[in-house]
Protein backbone atom coordinates (compact mmCIF):
# COMPACT_ATOMS: atom_id res chain seq x y z
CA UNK A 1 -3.09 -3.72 -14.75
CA UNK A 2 -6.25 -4.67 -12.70
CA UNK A 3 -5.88 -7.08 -10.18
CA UNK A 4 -7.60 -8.23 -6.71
CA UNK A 5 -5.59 -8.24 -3.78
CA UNK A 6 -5.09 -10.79 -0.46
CA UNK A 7 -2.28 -11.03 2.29
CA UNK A 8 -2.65 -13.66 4.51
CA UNK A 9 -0.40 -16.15 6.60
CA UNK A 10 -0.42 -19.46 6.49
CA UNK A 11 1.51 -22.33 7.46
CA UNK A 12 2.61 -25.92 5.48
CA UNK A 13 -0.47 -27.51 6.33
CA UNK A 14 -2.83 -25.16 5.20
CA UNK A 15 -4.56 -24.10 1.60
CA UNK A 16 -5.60 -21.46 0.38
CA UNK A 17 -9.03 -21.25 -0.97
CA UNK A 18 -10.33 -18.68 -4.12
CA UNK A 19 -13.73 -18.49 -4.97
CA UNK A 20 -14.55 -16.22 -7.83
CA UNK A 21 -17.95 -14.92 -9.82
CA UNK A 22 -15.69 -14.95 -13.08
CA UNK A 23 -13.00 -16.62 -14.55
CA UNK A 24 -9.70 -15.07 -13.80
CA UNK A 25 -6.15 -15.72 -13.58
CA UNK A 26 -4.83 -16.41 -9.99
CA UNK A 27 -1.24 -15.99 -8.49
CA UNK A 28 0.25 -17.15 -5.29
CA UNK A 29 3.25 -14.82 -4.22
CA UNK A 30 5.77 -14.78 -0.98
CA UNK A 31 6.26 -11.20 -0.21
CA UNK A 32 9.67 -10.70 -2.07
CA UNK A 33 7.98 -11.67 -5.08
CA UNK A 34 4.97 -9.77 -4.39
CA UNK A 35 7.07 -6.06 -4.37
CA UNK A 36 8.69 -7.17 -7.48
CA UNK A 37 5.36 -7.98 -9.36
CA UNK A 38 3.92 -4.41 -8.25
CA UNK A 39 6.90 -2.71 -9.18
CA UNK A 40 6.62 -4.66 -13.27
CA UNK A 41 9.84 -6.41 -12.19
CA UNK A 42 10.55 -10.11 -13.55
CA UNK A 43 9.20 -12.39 -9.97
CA UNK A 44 8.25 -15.81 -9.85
CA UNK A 45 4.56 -16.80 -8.59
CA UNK A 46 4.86 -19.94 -6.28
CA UNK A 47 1.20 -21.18 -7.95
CA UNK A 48 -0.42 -19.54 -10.85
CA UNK A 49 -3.48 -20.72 -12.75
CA UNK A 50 -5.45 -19.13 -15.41
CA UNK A 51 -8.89 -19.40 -16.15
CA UNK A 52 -10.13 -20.23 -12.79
CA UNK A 53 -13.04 -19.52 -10.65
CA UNK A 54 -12.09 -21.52 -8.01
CA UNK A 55 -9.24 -23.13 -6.73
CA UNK A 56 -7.10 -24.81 -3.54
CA UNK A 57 -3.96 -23.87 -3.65
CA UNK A 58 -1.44 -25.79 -1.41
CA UNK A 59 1.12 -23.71 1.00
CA UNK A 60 4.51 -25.19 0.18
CA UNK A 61 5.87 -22.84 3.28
CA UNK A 62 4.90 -20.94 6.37
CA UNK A 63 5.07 -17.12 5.38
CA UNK A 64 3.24 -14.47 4.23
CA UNK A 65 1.67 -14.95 1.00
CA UNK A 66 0.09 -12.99 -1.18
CA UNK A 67 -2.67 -13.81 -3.48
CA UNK A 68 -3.28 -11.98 -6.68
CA UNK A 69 -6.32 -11.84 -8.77
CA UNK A 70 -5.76 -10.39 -12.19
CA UNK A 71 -8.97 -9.14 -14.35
CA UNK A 72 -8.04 -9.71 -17.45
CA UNK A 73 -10.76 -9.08 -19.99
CA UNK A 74 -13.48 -9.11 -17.09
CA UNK A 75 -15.26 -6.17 -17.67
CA UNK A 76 -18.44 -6.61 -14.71
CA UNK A 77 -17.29 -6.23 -11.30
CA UNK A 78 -14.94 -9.37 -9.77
CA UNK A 79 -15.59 -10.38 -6.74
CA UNK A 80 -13.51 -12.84 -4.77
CA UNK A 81 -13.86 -14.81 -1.37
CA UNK A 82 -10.21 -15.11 -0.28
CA UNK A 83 -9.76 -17.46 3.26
CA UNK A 84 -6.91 -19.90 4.88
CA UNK A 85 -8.27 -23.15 5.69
């Protein structure tokens, strides 16, 4: 599968903010969850949303998190802008 990656830390207070040039479907992972997504084994995505080109996702936790863009049908070239704010 083709997917965009982020790691980034962030705390309760903060979002994190995708900005896309095509729809995609976006996932919010904690690290534990990111492994097991790479690997193809069953994880649970904090936030997911499909069909997005841009989105705030609340931080329920202060971690590491991981955000994952996946392609899908996309065939041009997706580009994201990934930040904490």
């Amino acid at each position: 599968m083709n997917y965009l990656h982020y790691k980034m830390k962030a705390e309760t207070q903060h979002y994190i903010k995708v900005e896309l040039n095509a729809r995609a479907t976006i996932k919010l992972l904690d690290t534990l969850n990111y492994f097991k997504y790479q690997s193809g084994k069953p994880y649970e995505a904090t936030s997911e949303y499909q069909n997005m080109i841009t989105i705030d996702m609340k931080v329920p936790f202060k971690s590491t998190w991981h955000v994952v863009i996946e392609h899908g049908d996309y065939r041009g070239i997706l580009k994201a802008n990934v930040k904490v704010v």
